[in-house]
PDB file of N, CA and C in Angstrom:
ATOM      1  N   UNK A   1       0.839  -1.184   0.000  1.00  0.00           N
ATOM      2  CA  UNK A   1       0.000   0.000   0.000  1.00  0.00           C
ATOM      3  C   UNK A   1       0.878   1.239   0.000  1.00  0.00           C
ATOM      4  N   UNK A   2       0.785   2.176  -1.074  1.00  0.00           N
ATOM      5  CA  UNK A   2       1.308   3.442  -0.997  1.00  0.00           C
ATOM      6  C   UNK A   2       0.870   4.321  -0.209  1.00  0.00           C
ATOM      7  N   UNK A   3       1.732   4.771   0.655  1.00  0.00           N
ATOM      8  CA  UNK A   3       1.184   6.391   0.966  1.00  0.00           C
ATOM      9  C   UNK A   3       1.307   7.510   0.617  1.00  0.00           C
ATOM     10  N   UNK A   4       0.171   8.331   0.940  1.00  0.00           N
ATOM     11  CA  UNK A   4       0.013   9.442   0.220  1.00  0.00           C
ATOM     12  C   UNK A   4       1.122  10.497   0.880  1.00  0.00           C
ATOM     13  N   UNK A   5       1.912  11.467  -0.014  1.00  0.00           N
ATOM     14  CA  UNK A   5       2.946  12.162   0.175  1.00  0.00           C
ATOM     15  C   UNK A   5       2.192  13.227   1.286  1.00  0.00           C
ATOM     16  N   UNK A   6       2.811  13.439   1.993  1.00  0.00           N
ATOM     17  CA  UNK A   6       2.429  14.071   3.325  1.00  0.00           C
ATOM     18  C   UNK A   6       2.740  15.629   3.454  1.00  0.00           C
ATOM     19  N   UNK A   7       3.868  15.922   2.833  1.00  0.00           N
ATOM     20  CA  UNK A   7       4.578  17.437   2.694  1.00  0.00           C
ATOM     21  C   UNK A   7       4.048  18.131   1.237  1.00  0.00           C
ATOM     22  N   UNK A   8       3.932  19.008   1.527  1.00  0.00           N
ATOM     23  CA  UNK A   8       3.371  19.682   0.911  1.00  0.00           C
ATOM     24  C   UNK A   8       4.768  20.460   0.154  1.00  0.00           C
ATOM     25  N   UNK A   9       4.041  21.899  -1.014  1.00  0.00           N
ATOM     26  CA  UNK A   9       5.458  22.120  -2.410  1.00  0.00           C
ATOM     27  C   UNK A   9       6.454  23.014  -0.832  1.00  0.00           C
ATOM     28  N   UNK A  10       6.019  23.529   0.445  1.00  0.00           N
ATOM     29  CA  UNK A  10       6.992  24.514   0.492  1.00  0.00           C
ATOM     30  C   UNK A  10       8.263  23.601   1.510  1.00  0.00           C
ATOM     31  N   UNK A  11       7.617  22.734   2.305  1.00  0.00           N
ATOM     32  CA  UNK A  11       8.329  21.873   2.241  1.00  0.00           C
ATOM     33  C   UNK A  11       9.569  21.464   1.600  1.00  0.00           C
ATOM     34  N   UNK A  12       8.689  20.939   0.618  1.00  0.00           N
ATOM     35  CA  UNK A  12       9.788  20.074  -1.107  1.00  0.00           C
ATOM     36  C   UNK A  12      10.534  21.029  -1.182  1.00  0.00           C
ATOM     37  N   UNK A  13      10.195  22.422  -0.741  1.00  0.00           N
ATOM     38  CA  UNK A  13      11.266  23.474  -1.075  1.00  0.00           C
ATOM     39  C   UNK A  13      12.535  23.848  -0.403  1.00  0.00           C
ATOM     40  N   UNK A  14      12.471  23.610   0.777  1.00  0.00           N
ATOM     41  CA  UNK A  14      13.468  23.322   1.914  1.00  0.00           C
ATOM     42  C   UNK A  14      14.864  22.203   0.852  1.00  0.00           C
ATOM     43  N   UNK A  15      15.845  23.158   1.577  1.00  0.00           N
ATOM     44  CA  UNK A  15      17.187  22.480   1.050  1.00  0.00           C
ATOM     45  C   UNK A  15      16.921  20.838   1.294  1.00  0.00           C
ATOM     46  N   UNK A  16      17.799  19.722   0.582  1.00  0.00           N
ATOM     47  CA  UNK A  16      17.400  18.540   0.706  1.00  0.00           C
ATOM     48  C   UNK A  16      18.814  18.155   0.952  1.00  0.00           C
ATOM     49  N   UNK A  17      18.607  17.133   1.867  1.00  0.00           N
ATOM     50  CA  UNK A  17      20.015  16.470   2.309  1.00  0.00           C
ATOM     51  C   UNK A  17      20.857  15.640   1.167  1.00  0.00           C
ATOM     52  N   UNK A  18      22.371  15.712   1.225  1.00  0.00           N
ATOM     53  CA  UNK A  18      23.043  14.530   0.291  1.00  0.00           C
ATOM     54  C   UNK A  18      22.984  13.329   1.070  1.00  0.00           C
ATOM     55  N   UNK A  19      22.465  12.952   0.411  1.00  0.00           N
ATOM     56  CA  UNK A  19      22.299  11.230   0.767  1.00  0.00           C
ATOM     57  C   UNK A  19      22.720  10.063   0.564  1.00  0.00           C
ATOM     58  N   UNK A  20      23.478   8.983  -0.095  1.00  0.00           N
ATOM     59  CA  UNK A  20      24.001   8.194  -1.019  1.00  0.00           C
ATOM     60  C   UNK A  20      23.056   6.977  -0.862  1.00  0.00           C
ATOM     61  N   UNK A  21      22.416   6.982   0.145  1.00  0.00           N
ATOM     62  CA  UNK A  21      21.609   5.848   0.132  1.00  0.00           C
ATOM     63  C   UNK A  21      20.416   6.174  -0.982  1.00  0.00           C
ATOM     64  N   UNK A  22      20.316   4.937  -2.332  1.00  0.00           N
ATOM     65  CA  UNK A  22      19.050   5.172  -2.656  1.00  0.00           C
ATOM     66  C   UNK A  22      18.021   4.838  -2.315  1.00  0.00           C
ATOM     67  N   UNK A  23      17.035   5.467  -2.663  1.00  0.00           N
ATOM     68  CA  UNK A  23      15.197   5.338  -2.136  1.00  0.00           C
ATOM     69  C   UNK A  23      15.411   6.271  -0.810  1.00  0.00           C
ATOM     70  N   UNK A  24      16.052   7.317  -0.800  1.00  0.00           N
ATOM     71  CA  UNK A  24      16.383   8.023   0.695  1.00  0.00           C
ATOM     72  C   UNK A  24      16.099   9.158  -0.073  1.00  0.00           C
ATOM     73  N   UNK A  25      15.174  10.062   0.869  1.00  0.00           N
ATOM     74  CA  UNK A  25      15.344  11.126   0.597  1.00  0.00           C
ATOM     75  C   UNK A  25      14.936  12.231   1.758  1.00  0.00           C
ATOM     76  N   UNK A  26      15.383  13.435   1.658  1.00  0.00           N
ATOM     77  CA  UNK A  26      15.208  14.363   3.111  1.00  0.00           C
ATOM     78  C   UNK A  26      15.236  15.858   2.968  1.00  0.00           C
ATOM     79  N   UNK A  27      14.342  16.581   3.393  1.00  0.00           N
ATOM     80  CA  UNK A  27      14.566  18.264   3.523  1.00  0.00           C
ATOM     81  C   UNK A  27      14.653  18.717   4.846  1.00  0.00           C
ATOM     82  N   UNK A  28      16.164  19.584   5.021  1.00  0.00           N
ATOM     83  CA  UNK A  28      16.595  19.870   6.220  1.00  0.00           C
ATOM     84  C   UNK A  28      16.125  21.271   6.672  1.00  0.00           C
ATOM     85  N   UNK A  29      15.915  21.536   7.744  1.00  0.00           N
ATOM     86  CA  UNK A  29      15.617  22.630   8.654  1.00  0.00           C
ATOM     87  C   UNK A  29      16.665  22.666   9.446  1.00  0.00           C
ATOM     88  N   UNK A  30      17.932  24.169  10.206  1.00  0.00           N
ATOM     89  CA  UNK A  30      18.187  23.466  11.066  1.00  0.00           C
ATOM     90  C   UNK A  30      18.471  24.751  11.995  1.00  0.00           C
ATOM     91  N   UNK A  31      18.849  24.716  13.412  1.00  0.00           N
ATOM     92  CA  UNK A  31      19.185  25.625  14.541  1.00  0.00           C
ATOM     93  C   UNK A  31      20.958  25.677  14.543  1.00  0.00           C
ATOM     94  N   UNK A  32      21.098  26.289  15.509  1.00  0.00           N
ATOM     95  CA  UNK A  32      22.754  26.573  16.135  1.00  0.00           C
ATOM     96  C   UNK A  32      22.810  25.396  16.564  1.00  0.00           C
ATOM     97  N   UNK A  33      21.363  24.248  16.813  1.00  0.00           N
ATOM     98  CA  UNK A  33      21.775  23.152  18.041  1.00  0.00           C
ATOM     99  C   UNK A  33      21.234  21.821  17.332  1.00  0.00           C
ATOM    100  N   UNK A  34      20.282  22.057  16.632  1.00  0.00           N
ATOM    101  CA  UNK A  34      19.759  20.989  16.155  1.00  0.00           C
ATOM    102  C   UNK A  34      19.365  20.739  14.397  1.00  0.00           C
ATOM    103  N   UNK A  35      19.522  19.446  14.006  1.00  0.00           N
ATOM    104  CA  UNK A  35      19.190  19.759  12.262  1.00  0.00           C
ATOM    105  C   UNK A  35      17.431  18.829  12.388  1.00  0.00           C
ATOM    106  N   UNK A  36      16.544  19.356  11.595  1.00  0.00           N
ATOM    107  CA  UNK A  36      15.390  18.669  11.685  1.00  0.00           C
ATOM    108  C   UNK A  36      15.344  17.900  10.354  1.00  0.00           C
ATOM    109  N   UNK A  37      15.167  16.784   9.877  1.00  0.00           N
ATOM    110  CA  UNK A  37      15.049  16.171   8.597  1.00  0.00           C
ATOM    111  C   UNK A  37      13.649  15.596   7.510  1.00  0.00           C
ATOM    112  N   UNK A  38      12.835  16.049   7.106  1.00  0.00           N
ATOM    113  CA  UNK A  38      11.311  15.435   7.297  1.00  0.00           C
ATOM    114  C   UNK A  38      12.091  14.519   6.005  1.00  0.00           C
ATOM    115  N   UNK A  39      11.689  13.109   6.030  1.00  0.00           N
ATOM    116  CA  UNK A  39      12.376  12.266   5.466  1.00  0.00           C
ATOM    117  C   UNK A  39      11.376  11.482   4.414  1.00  0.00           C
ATOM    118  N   UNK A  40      10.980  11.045   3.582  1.00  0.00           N
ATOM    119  CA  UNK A  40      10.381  10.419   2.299  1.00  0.00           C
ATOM    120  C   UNK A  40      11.460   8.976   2.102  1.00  0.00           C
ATOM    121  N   UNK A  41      11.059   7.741   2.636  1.00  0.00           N
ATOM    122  CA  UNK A  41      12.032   6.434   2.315  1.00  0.00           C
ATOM    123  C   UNK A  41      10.895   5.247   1.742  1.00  0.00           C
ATOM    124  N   UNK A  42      11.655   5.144   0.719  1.00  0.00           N
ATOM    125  CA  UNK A  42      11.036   3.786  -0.004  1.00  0.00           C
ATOM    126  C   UNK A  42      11.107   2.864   0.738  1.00  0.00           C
ATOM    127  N   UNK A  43      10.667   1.499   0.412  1.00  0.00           N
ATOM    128  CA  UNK A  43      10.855   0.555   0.920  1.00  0.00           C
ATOM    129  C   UNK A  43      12.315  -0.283   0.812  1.00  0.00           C
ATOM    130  N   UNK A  44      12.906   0.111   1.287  1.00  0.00           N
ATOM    131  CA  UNK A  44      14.362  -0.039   0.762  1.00  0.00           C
ATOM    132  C   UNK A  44      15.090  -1.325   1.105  1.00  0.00           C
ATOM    133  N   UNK A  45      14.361  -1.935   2.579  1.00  0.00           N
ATOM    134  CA  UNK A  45      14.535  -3.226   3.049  1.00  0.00           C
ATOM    135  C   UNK A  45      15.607  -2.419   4.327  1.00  0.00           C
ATOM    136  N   UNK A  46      16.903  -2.813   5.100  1.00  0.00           N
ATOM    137  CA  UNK A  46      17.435  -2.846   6.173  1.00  0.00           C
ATOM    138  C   UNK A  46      18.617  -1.272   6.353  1.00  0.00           C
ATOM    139  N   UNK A  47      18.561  -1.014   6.683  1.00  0.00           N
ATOM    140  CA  UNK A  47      19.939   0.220   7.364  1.00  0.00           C
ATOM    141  C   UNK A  47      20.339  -0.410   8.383  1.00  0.00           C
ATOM    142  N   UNK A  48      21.899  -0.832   8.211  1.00  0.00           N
ATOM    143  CA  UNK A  48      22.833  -1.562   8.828  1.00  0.00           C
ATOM    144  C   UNK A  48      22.572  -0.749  10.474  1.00  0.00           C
ATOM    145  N   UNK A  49      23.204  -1.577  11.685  1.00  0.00           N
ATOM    146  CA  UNK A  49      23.230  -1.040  12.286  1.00  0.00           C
ATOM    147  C   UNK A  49      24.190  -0.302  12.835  1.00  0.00           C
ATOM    148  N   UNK A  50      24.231   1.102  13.192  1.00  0.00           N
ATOM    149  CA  UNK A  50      25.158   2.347  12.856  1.00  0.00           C
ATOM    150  C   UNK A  50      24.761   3.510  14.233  1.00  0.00           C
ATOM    151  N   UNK A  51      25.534   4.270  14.677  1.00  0.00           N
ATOM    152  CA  UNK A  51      25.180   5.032  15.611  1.00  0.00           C
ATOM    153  C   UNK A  51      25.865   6.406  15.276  1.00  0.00           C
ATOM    154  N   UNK A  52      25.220   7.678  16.051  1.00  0.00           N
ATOM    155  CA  UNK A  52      25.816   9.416  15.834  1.00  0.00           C
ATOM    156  C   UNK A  52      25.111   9.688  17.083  1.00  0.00           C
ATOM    157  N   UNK A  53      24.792  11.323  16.808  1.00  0.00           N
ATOM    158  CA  UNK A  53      24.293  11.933  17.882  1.00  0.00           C
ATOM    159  C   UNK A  53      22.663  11.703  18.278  1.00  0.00           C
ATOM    160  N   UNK A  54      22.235  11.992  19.209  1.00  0.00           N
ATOM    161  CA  UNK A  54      20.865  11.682  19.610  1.00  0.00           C
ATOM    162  C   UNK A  54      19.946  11.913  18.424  1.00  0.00           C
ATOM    163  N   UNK A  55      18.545  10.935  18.647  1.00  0.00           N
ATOM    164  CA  UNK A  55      17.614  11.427  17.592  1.00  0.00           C
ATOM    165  C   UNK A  55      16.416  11.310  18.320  1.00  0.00           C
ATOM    166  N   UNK A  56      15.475  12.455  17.757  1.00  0.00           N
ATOM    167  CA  UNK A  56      14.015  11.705  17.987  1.00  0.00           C
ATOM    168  C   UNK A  56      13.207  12.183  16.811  1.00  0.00           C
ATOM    169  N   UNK A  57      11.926  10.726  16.556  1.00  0.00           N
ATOM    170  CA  UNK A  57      11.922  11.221  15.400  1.00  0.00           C
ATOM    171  C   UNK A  57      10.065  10.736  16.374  1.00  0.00           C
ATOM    172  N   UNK A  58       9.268  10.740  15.050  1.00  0.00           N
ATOM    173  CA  UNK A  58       7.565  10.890  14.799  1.00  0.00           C
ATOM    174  C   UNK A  58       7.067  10.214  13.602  1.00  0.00           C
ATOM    175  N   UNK A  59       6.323   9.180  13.118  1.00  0.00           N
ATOM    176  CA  UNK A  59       6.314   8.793  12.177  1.00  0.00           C
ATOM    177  C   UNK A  59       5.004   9.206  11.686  1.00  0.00           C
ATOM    178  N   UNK A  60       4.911   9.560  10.371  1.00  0.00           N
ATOM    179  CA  UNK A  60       3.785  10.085   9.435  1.00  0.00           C
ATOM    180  C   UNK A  60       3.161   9.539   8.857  1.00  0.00           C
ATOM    181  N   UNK A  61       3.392   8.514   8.244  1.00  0.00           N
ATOM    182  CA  UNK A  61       3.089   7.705   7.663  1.00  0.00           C
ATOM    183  C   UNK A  61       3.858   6.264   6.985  1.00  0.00           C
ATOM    184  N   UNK A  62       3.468   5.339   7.041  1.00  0.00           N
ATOM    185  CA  UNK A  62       3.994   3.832   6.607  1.00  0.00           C
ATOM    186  C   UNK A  62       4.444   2.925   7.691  1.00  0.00           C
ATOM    187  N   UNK A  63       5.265   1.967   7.546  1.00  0.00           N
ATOM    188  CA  UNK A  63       5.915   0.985   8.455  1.00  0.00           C
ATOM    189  C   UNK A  63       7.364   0.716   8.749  1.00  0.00           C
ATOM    190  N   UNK A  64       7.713   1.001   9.550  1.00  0.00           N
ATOM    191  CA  UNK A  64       9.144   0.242   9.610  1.00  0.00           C
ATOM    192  C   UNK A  64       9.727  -0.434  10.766  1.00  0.00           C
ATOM    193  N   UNK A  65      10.354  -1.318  10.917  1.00  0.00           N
ATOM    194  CA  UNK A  65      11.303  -1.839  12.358  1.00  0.00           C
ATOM    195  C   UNK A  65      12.295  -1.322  12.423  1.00  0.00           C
ATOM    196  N   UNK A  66      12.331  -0.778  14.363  1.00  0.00           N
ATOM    197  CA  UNK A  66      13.572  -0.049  14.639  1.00  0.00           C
ATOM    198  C   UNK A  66      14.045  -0.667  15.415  1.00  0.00           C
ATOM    199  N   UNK A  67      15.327  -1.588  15.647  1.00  0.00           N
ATOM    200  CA  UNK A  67      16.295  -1.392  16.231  1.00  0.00           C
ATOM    201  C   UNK A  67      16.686  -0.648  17.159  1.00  0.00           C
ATOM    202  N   UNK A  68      16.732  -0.519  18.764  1.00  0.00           N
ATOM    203  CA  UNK A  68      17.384   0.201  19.533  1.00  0.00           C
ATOM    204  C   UNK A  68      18.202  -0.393  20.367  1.00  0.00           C
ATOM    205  N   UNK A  69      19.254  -0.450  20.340  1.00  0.00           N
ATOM    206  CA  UNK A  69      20.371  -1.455  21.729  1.00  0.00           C
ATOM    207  C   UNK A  69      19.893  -2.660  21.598  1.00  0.00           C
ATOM    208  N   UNK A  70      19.474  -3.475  20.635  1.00  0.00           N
ATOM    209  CA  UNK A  70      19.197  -4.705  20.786  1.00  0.00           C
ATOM    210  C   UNK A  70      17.667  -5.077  20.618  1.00  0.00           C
ATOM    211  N   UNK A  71      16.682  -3.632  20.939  1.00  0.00           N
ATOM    212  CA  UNK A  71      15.359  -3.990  20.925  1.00  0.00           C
ATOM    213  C   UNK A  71      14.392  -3.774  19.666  1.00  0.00           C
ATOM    214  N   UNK A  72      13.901  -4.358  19.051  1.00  0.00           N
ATOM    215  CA  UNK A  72      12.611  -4.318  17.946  1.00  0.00           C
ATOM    216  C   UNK A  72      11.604  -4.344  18.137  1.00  0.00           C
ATOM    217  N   UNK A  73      11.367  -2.478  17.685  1.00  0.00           N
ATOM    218  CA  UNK A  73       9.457  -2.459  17.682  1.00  0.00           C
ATOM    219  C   UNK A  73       9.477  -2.596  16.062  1.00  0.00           C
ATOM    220  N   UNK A  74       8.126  -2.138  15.954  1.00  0.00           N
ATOM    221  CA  UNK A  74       7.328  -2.098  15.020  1.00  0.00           C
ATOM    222  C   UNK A  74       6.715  -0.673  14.917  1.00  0.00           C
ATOM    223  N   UNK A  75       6.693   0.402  14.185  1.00  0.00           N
ATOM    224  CA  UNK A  75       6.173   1.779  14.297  1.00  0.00           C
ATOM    225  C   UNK A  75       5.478   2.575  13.142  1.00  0.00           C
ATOM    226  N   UNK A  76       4.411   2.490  13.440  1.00  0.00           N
ATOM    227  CA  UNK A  76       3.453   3.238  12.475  1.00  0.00           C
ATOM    228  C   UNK A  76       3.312   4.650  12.840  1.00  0.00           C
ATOM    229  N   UNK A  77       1.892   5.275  12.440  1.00  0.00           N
ATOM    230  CA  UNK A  77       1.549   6.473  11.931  1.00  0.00           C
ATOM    231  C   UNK A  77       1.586   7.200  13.342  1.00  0.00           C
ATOM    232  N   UNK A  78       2.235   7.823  13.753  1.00  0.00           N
ATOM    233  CA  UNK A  78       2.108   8.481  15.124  1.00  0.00           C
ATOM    234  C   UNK A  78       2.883   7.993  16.510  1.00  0.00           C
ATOM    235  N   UNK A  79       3.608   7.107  16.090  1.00  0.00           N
ATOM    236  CA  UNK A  79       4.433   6.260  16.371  1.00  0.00           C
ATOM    237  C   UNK A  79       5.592   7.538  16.928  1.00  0.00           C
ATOM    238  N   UNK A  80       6.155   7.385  18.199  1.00  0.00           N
ATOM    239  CA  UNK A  80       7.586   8.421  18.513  1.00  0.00           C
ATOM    240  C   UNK A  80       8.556   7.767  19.077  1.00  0.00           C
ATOM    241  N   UNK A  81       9.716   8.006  19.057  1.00  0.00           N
ATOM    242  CA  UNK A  81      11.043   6.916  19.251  1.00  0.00           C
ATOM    243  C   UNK A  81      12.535   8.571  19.629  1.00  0.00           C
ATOM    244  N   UNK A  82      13.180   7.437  20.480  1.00  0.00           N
ATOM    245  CA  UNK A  82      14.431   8.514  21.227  1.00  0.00           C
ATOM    246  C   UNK A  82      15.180   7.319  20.914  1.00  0.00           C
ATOM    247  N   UNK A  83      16.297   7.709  20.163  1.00  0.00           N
ATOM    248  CA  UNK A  83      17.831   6.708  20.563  1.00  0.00           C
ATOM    249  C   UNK A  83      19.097   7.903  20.593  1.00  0.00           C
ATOM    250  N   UNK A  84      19.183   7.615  22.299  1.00  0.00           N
ATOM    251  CA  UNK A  84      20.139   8.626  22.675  1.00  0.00           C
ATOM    252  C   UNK A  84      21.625   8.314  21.826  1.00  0.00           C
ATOM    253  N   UNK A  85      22.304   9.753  22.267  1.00  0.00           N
ATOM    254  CA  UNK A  85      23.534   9.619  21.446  1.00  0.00           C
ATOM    255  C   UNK A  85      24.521   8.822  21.758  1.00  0.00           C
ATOM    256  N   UNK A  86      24.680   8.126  20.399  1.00  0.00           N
ATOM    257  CA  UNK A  86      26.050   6.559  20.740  1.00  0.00           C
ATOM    258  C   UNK A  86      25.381   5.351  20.829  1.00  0.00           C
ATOM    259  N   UNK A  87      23.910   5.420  20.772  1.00  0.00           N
ATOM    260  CA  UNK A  87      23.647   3.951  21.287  1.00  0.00           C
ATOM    261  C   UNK A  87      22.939   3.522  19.505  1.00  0.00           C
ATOM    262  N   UNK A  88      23.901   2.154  19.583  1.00  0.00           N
ATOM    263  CA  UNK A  88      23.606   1.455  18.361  1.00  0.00           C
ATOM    264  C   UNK A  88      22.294   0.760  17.911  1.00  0.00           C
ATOM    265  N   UNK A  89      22.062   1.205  16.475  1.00  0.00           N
ATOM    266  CA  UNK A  89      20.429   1.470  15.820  1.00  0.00           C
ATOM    267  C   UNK A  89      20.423   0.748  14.461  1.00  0.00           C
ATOM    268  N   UNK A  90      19.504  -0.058  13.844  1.00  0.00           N
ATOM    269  CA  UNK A  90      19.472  -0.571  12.497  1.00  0.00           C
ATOM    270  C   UNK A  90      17.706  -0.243  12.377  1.00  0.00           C
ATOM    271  N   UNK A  91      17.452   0.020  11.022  1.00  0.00           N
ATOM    272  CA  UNK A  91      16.110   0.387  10.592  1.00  0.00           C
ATOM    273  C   UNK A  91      15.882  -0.413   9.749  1.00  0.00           C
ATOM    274  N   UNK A  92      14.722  -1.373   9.658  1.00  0.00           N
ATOM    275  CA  UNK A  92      13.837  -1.746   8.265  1.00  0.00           C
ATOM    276  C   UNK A  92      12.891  -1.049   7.932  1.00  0.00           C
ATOM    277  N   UNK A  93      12.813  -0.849   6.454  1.00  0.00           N
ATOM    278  CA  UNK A  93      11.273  -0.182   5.946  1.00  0.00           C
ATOM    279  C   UNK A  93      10.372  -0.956   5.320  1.00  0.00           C
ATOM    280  N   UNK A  94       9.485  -1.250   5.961  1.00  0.00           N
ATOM    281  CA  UNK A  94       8.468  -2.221   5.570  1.00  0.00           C
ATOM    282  C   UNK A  94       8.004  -1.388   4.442  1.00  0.00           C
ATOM    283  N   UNK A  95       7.513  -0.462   4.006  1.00  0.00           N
ATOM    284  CA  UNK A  95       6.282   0.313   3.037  1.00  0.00           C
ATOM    285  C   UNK A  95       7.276   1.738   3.060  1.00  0.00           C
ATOM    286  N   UNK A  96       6.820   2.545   2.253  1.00  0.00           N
ATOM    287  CA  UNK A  96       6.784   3.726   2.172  1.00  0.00           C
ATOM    288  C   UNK A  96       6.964   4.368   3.451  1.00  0.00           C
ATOM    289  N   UNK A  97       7.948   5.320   4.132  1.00  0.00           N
ATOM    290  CA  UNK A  97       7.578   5.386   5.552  1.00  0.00           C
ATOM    291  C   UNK A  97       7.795   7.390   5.316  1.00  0.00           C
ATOM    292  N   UNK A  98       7.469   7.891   5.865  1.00  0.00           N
ATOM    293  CA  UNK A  98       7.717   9.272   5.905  1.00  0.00           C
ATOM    294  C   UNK A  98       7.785   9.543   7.371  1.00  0.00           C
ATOM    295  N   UNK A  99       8.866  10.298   7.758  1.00  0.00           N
ATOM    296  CA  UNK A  99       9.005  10.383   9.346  1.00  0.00           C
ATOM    297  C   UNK A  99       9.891  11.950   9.631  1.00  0.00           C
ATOM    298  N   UNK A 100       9.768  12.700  10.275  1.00  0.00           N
ATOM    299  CA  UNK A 100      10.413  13.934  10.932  1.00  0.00           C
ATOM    300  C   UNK A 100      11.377  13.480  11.903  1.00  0.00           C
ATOM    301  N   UNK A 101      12.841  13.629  11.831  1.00  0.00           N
ATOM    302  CA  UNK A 101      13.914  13.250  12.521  1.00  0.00           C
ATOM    303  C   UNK A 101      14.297  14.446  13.015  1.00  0.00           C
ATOM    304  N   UNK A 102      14.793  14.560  14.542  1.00  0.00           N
ATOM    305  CA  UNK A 102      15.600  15.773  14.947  1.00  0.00           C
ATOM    306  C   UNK A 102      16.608  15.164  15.859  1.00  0.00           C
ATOM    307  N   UNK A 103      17.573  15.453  15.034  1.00  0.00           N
ATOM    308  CA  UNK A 103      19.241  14.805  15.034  1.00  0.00           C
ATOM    309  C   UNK A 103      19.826  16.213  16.437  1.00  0.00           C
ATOM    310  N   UNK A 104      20.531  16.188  17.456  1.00  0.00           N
ATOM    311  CA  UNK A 104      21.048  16.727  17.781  1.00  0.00           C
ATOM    312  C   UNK A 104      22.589  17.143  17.585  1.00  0.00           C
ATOM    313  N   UNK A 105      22.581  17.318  16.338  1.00  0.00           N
ATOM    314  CA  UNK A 105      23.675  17.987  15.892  1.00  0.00           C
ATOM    315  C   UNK A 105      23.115  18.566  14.861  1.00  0.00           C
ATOM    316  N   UNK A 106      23.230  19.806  14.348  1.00  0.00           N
ATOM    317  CA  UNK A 106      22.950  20.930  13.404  1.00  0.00           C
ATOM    318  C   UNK A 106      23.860  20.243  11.829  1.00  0.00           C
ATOM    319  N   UNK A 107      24.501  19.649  12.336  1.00  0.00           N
ATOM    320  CA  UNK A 107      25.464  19.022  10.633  1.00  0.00           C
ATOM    321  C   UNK A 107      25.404  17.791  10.315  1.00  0.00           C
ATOM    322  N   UNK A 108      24.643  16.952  10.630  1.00  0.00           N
ATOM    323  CA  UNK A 108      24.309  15.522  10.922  1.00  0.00           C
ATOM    324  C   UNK A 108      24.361  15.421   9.570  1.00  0.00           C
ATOM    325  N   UNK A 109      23.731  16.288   8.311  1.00  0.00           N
ATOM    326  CA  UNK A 109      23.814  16.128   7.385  1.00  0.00           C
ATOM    327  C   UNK A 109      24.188  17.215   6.750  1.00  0.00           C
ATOM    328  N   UNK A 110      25.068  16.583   5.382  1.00  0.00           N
ATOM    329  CA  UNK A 110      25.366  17.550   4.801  1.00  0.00           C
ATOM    330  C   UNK A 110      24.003  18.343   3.073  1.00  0.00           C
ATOM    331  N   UNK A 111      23.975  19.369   3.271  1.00  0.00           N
ATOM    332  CA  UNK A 111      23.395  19.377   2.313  1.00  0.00           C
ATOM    333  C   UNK A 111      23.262  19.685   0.485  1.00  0.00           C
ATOM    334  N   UNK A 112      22.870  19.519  -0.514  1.00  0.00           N
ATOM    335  CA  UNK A 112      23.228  19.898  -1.509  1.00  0.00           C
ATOM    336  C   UNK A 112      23.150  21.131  -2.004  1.00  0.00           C
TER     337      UNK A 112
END
């Protein structure tokens, strides 16, 4: 089941992160302290498991399994998740997932 794109054009208009992963995609917002990412991911299947600075994110729409220190949920539409900074994380995307990430670091990503 597809979901329906959630962000709207001014959004889409927001600088977009470099990414190398394909089916990834992201428009950044960011502070002196924090970068915000509203994220658009295909179903891409697994993101190894990998760790940086703190995150919390909100999910908008679709499915995916998260990985935190060892533990697997399952997180849908409204769905909210914290993996503090350093602690090791792997993601599956079941469907289409669209989710708002706020990375505590302002450079988490670089942008194009």
């Amino acid at each position: 089941m597809k979901s329906e794109n959630p962000y709207p054009e001014m959004i889409r208009q927001l600088p977009e992160i470099d990414i190398s992963l394909p089916g990834i995609r992201g428009w950044a917002v960011k502070s002196d302290t924090v970068q915000i990412v509203l994220f658009e991911i295909e179903p891409v299947g697994i993101i190894p498991e990998h760790s940086h600075c703190a995150q919390w994110g909100i999910m908008l729409a679709g499915e995916m399994k998260l990985t935190i220190a060892g533990e697997t949920k399952l997180y849908r539409q409204g769905d909210r998740y914290y993996i503090p900074d350093g602690i090791k994380h792997s993601a599956e995307f079941l469907s289409r997932v669209y989710v708002i990430d706020f990375f505590a670091d302002p450079f988490r990503y670089r942008l194009k």
